[in-house]
PDB file of N, CA and C in Angstrom:
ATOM      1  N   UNK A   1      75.159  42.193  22.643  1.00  0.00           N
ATOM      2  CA  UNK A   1      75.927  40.959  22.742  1.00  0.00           C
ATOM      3  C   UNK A   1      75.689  40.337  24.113  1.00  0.00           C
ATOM      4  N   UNK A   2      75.485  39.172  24.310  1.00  0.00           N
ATOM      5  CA  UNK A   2      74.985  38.396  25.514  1.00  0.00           C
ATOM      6  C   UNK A   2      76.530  38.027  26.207  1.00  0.00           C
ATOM      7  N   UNK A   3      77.335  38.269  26.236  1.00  0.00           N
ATOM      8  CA  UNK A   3      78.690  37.790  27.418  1.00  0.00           C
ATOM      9  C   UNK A   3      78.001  36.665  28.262  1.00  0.00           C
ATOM     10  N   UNK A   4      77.174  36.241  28.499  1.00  0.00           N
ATOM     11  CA  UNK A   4      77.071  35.070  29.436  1.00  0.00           C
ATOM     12  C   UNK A   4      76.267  34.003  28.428  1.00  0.00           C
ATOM     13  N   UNK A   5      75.889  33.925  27.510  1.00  0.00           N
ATOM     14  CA  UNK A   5      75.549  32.905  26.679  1.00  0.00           C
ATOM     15  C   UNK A   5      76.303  31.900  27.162  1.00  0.00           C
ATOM     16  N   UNK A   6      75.923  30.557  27.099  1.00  0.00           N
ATOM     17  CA  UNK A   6      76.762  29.325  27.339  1.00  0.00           C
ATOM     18  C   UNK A   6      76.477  28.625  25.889  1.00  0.00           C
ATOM     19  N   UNK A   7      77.462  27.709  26.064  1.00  0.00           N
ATOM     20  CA  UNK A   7      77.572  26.728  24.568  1.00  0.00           C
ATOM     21  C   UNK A   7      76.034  26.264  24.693  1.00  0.00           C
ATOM     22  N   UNK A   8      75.603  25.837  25.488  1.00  0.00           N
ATOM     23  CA  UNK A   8      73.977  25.162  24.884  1.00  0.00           C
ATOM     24  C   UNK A   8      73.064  25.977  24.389  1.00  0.00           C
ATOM     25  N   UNK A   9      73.241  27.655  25.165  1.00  0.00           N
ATOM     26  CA  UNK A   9      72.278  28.453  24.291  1.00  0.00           C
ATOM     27  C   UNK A   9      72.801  28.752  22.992  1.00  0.00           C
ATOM     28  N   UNK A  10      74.094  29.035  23.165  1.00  0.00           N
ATOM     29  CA  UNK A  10      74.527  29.321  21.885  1.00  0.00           C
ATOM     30  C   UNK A  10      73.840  28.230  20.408  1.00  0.00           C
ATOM     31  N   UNK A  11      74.313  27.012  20.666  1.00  0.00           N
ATOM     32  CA  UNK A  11      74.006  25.543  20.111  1.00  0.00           C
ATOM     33  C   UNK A  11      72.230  25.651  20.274  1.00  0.00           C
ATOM     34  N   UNK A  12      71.443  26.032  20.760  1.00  0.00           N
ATOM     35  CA  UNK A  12      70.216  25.932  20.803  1.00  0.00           C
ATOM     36  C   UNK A  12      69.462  27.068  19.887  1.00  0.00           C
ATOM     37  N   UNK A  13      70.340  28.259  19.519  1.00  0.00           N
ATOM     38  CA  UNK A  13      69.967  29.171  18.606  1.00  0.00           C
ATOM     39  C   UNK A  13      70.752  28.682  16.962  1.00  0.00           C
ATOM     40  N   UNK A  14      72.074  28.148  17.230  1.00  0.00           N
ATOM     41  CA  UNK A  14      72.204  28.314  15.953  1.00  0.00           C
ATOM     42  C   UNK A  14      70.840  27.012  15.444  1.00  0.00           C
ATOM     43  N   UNK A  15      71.024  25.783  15.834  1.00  0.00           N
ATOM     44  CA  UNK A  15      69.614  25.054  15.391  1.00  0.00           C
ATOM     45  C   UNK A  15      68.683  25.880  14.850  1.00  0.00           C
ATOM     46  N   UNK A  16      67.948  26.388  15.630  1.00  0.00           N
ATOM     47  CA  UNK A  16      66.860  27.426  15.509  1.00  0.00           C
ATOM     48  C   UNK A  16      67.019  28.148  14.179  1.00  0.00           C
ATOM     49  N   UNK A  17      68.149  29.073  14.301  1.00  0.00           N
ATOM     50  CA  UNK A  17      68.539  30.029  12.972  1.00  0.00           C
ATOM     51  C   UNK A  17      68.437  28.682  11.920  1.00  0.00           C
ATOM     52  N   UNK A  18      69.280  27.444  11.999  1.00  0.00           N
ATOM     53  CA  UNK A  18      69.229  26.896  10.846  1.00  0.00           C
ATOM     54  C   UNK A  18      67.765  26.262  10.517  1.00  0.00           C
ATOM     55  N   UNK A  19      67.408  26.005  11.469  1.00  0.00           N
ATOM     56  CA  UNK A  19      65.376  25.321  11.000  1.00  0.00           C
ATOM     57  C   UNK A  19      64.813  26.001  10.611  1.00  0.00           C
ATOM     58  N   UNK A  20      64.959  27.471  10.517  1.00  0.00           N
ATOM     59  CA  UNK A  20      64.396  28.636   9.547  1.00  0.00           C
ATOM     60  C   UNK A  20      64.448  28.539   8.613  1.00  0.00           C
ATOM     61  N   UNK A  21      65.266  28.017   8.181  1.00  0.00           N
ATOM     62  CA  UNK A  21      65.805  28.402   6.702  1.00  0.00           C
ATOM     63  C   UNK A  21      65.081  26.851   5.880  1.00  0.00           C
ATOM     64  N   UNK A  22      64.263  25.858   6.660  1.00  0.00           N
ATOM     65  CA  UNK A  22      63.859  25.074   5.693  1.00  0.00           C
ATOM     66  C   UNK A  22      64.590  23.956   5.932  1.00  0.00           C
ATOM     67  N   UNK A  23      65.409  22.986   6.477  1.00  0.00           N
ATOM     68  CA  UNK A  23      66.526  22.261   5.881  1.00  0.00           C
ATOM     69  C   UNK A  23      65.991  20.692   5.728  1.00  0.00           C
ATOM     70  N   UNK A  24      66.617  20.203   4.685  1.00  0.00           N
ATOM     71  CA  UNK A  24      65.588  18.978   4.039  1.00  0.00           C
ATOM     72  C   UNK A  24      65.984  17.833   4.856  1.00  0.00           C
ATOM     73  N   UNK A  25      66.528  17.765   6.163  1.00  0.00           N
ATOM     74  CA  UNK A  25      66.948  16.785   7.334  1.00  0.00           C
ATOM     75  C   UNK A  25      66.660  17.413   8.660  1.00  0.00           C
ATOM     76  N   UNK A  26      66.243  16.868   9.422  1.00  0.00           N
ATOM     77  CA  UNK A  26      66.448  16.999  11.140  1.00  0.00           C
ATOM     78  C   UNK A  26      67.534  17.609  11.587  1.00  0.00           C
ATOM     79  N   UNK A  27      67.862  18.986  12.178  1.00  0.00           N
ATOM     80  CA  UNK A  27      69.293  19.651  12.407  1.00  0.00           C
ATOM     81  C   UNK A  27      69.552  19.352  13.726  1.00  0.00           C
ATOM     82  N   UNK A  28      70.715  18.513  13.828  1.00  0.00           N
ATOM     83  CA  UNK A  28      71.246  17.908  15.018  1.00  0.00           C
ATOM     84  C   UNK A  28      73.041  18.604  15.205  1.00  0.00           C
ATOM     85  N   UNK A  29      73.646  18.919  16.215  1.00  0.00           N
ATOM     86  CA  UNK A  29      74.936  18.803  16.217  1.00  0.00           C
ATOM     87  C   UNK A  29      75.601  18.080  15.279  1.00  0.00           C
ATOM     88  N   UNK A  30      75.291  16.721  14.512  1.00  0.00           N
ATOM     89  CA  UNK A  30      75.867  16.205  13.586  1.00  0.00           C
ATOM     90  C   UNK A  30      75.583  16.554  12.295  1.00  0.00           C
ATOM     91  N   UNK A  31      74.636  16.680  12.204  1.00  0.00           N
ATOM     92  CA  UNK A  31      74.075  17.364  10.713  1.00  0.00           C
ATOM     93  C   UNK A  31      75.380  18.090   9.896  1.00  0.00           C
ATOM     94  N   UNK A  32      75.319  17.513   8.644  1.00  0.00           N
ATOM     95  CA  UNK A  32      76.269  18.268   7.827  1.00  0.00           C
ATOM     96  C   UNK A  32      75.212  19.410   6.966  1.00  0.00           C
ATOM     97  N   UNK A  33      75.966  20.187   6.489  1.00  0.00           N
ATOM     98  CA  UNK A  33      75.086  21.635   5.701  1.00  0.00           C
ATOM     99  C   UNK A  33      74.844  20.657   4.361  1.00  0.00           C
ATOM    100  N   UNK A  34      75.803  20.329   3.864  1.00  0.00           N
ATOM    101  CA  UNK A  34      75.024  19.245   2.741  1.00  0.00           C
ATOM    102  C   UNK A  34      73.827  18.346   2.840  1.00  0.00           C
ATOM    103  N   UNK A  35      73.552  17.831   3.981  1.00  0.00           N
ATOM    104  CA  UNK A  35      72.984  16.987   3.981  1.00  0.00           C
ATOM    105  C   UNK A  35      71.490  17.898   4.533  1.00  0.00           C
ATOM    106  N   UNK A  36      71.595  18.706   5.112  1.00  0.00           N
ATOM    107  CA  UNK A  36      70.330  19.721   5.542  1.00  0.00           C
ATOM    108  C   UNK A  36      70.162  20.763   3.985  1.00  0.00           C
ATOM    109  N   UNK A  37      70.808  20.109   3.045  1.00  0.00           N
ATOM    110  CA  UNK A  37      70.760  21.032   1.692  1.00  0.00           C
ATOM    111  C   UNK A  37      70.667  22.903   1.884  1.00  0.00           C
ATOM    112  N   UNK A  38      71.555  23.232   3.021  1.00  0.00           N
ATOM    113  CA  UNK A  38      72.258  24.547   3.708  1.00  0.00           C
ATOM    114  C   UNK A  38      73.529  25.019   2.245  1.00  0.00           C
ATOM    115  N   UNK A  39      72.988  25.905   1.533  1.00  0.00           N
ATOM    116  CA  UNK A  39      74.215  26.814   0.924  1.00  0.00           C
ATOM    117  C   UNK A  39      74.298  27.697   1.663  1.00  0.00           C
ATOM    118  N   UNK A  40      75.355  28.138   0.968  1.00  0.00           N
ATOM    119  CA  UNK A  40      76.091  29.626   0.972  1.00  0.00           C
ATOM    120  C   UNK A  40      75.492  30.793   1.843  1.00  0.00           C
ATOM    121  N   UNK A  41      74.440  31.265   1.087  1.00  0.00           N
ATOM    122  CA  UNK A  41      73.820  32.076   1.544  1.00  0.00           C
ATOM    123  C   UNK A  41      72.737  31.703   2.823  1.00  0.00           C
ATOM    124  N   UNK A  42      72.305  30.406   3.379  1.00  0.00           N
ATOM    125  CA  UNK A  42      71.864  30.483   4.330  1.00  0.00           C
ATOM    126  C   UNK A  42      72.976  30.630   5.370  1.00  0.00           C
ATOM    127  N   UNK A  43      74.093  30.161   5.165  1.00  0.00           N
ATOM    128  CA  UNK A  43      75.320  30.894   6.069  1.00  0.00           C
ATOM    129  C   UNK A  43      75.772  32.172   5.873  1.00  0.00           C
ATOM    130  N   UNK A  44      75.427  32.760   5.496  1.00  0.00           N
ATOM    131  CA  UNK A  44      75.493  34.347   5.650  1.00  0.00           C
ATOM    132  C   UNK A  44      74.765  34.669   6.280  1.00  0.00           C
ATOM    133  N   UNK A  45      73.551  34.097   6.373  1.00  0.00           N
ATOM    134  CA  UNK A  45      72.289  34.603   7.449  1.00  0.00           C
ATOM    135  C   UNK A  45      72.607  34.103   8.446  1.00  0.00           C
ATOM    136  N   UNK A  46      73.226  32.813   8.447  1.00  0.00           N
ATOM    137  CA  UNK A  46      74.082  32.652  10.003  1.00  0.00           C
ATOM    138  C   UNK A  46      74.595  33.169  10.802  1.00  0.00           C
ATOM    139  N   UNK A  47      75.725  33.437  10.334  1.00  0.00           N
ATOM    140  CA  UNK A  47      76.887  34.586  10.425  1.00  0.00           C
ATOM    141  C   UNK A  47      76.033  35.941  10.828  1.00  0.00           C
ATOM    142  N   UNK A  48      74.989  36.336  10.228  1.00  0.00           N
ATOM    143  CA  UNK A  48      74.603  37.374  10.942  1.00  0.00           C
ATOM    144  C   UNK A  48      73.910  37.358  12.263  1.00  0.00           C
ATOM    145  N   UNK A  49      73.647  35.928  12.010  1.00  0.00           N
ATOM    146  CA  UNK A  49      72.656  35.579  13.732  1.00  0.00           C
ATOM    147  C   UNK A  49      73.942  35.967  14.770  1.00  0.00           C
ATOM    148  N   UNK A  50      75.046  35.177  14.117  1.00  0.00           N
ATOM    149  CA  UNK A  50      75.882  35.511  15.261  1.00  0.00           C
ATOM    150  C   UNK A  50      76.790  36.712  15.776  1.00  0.00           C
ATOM    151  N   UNK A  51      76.656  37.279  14.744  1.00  0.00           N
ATOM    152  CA  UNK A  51      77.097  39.024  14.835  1.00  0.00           C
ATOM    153  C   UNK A  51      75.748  39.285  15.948  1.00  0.00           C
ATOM    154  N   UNK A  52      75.218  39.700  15.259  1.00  0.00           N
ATOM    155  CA  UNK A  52      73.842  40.173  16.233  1.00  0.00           C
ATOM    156  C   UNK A  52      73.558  39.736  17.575  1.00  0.00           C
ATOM    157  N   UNK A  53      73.232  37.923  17.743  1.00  0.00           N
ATOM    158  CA  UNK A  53      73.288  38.075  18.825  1.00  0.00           C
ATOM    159  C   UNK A  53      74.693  37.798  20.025  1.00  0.00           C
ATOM    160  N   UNK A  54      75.570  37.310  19.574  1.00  0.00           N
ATOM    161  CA  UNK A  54      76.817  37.311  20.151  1.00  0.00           C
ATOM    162  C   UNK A  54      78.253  37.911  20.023  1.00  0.00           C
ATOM    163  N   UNK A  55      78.018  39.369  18.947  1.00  0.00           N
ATOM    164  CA  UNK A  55      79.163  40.165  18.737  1.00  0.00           C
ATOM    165  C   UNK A  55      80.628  39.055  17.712  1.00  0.00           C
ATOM    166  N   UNK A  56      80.135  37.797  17.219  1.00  0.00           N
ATOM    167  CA  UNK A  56      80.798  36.886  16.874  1.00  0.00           C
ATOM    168  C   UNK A  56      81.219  37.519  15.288  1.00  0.00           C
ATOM    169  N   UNK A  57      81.995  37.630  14.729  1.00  0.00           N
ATOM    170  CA  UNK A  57      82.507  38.130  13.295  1.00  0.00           C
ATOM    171  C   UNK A  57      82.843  36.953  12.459  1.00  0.00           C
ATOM    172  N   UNK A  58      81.835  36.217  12.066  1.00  0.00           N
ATOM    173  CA  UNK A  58      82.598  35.105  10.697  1.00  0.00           C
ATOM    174  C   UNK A  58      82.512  35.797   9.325  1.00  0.00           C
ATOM    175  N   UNK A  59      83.986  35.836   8.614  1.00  0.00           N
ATOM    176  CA  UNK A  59      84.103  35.911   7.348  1.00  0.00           C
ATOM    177  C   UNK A  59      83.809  34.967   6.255  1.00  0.00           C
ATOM    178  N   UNK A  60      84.086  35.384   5.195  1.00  0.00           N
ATOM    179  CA  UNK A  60      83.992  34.376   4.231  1.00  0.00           C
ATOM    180  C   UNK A  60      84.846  32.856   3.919  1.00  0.00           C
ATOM    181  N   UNK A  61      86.153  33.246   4.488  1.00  0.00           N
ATOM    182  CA  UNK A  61      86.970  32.021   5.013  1.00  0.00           C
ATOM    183  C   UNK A  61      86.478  31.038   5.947  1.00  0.00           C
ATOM    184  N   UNK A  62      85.574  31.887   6.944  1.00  0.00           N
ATOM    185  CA  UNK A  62      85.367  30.970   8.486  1.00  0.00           C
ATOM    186  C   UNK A  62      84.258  29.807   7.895  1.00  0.00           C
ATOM    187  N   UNK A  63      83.049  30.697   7.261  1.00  0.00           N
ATOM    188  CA  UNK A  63      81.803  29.910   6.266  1.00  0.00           C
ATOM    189  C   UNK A  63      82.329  29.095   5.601  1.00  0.00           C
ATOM    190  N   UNK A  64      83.312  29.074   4.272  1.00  0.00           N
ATOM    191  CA  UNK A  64      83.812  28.381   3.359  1.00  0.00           C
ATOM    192  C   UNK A  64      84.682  27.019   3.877  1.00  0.00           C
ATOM    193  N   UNK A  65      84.868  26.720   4.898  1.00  0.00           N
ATOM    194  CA  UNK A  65      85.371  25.850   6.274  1.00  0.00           C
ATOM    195  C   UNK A  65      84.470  24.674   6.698  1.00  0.00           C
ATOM    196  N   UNK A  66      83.240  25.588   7.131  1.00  0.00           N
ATOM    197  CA  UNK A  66      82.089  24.880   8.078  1.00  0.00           C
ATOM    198  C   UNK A  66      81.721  23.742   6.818  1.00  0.00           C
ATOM    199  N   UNK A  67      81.287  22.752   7.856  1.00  0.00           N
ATOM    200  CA  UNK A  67      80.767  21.653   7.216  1.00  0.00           C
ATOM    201  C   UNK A  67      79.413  21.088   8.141  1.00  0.00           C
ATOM    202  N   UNK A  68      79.320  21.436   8.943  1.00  0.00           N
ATOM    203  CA  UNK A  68      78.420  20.524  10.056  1.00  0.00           C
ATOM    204  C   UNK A  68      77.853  22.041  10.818  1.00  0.00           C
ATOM    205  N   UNK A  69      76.651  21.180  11.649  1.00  0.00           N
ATOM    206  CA  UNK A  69      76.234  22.516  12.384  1.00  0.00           C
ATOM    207  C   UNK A  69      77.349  22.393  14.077  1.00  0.00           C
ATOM    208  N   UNK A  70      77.376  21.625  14.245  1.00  0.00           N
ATOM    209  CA  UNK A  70      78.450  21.371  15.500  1.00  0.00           C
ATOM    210  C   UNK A  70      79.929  22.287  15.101  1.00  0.00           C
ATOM    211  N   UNK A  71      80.377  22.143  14.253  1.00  0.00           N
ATOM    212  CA  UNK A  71      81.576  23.134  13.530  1.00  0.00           C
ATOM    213  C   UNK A  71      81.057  24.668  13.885  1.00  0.00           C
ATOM    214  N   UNK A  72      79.938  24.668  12.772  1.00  0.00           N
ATOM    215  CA  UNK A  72      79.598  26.163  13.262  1.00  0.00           C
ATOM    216  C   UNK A  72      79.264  26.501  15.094  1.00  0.00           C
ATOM    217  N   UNK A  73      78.594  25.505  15.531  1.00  0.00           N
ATOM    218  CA  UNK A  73      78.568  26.014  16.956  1.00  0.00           C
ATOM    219  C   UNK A  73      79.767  26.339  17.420  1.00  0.00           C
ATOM    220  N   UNK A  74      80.348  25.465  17.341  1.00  0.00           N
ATOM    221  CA  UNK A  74      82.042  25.090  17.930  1.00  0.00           C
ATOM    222  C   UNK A  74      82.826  26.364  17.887  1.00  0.00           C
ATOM    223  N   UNK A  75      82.517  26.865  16.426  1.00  0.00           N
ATOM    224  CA  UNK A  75      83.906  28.444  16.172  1.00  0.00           C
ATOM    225  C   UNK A  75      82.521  29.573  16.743  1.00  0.00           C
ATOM    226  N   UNK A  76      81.410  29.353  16.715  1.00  0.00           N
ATOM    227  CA  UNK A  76      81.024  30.646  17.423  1.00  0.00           C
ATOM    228  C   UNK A  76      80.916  30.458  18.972  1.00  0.00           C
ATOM    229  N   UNK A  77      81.247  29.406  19.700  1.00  0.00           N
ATOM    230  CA  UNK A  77      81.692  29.425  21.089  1.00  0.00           C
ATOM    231  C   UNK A  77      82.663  30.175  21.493  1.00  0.00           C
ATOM    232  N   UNK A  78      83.958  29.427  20.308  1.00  0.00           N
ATOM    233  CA  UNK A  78      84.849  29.336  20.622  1.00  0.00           C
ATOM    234  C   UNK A  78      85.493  31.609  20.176  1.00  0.00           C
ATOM    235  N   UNK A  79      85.042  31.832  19.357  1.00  0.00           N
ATOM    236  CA  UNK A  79      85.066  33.209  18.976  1.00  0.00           C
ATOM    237  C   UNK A  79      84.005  34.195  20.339  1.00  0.00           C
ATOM    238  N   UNK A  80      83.151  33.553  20.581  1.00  0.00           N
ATOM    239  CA  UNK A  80      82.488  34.551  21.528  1.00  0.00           C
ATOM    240  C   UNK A  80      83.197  34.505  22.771  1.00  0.00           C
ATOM    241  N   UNK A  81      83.948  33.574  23.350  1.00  0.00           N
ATOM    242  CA  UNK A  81      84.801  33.950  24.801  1.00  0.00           C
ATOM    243  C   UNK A  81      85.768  34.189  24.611  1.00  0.00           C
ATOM    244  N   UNK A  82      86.138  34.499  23.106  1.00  0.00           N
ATOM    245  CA  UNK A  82      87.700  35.171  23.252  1.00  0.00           C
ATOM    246  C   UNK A  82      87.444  36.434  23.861  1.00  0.00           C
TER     247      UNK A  82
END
């Protein structure tokens, strides 16, 4: 787990994790998962980016929530400096 990550690296990997996965739009902080045609299961592979690299725990509630990639940055900031 990285303890000194800052929001831009953080925000600069989840991008990354999500441009892996294919997404049929440009992934910006605004980007909605609909609109990058992002299901389910590419947020599970999320969620594991952020276990892995930031000790961050999203459940199935936290995923079922997210709408945007800025959202997801936002709760894994906001979960990694608790």
């Amino acid at each position: 787990m990285s303890a000194t990550a800052t929001p831009a690296e953080i925000e600069a990997r989840v991008i990354e994790a999500i441009e892996s996965f294919g997404p049929a739009a440009p992934v910006t902080r605004e980007a909605s998962f609909q609109e990058l045609d992002i299901d389910s299961l590419d947020l599970v592979e999320l969620a594991q980016v952020a276990e892995e690299d930031y000790g961050v725990e999203l459940k199935a509630e936290d995923l079922k929530d997210l709408k945007s990639v800025g959202g997801a940055v936002d709760l894994i900031v906001a979960r990694a400096a608790a």
